[in-house]
C-alpha atoms as a PDB file:
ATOM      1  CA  UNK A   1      -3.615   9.036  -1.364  1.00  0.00           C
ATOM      2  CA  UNK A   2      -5.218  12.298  -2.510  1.00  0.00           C
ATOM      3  CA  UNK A   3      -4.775  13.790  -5.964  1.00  0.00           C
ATOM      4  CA  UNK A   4      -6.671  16.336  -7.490  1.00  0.00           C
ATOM      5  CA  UNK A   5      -7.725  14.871 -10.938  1.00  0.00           C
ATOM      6  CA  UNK A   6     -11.310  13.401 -10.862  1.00  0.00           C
ATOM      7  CA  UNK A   7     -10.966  11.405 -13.839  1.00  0.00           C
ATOM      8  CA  UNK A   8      -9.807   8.299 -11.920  1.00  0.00           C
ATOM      9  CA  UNK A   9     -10.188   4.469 -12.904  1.00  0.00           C
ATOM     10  CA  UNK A  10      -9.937   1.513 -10.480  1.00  0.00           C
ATOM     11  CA  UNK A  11      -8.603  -1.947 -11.625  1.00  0.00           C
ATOM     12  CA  UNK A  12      -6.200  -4.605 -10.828  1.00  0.00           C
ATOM     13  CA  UNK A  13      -2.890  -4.736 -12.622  1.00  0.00           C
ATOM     14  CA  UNK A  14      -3.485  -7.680 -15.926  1.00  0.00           C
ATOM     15  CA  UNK A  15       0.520  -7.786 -16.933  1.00  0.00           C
ATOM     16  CA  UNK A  16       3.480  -5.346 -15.977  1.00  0.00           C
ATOM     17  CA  UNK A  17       6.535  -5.433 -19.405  1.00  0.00           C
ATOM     18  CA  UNK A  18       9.398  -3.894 -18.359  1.00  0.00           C
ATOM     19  CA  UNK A  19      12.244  -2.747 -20.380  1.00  0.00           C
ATOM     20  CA  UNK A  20      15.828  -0.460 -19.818  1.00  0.00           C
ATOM     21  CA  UNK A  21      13.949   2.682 -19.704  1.00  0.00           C
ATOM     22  CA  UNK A  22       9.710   2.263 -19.940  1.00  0.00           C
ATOM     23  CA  UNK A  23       7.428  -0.266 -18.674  1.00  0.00           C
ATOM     24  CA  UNK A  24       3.748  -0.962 -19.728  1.00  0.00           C
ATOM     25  CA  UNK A  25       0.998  -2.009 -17.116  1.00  0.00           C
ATOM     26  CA  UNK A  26      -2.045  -2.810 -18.304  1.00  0.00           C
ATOM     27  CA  UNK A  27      -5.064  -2.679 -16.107  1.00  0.00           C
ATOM     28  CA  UNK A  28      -8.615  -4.074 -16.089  1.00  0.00           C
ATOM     29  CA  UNK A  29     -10.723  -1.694 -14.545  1.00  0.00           C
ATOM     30  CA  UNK A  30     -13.787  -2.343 -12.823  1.00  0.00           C
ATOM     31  CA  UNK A  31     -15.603  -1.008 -16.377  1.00  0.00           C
ATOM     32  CA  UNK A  32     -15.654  -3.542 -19.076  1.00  0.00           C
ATOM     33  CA  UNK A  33     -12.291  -3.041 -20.528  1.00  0.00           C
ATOM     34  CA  UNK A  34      -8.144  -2.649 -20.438  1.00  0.00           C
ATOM     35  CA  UNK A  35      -6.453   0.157 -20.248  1.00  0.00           C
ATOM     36  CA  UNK A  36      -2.611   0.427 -20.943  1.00  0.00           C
ATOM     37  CA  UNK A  37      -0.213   3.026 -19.859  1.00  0.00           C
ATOM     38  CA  UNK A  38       3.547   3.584 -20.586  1.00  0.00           C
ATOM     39  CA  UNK A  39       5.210   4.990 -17.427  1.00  0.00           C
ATOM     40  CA  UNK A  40       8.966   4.682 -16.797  1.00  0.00           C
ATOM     41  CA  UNK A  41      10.421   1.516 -15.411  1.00  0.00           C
ATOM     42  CA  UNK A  42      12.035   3.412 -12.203  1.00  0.00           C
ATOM     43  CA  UNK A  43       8.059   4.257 -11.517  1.00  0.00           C
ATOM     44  CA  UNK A  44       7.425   0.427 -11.236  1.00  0.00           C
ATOM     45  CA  UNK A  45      10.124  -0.238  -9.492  1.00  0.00           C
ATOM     46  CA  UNK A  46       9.316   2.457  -6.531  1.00  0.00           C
ATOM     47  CA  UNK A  47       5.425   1.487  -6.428  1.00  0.00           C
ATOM     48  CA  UNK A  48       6.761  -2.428  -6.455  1.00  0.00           C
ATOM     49  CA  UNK A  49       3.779  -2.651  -8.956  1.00  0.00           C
ATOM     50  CA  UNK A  50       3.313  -6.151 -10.300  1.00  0.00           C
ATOM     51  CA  UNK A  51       0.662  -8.759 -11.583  1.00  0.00           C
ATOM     52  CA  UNK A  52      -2.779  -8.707  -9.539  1.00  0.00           C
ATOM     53  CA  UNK A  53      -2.075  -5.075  -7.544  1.00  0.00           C
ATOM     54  CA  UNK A  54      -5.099  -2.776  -7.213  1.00  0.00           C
ATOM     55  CA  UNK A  55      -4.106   0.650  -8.770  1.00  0.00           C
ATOM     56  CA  UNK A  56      -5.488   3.378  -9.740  1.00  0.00           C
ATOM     57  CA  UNK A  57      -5.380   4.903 -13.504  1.00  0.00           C
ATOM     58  CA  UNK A  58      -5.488   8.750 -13.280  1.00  0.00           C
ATOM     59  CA  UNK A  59      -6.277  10.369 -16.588  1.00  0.00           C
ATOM     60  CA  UNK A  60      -5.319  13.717 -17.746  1.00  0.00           C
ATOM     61  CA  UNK A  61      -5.860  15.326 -20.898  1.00  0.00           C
ATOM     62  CA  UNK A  62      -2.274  14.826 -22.180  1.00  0.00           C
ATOM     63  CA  UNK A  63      -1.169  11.742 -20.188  1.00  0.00           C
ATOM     64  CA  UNK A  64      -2.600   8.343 -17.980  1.00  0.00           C
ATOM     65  CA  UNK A  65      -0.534   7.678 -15.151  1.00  0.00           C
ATOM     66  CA  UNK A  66      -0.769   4.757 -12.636  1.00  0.00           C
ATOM     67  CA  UNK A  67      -1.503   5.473  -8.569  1.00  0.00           C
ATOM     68  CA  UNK A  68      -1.041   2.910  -5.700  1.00  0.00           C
ATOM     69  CA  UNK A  69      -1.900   2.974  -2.446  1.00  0.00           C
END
């Protein structure tokens, strides 16, 4: 997968809470730390993203979204 932003995280995916309409996934990146985005619960369910997937978190100044391979 290509994208263009260069402020890109790898980690593996901690927990996955999905509701109706949003889900959070929190991810511990290969940094010290967790980071947690909100991203809609139709985008977990087309990336099949669950508990111990390697992701990527893409961070742009006005959002954090989750990538997969």
């Amino acid at each position: 997968m290509k994208i263009s932003a260069r402020n890109k995280l790898g980690g593996n995916v901690v927990s996955v809470e999905k509701g109706k309409v949003a889900a959070i996934v929190k991810v511990e990146i290969t940094s010290p730390g967790t980071l947690t985005a909100m991203i809609t619960a139709e985008s977990v369910d087309d990336m099949a993203i669950k508990k111990g997937d390697k992701v990527s978190v893409v961070i742009k100044s006005t959002e954090v979204m989750i990538a997969k391979e």
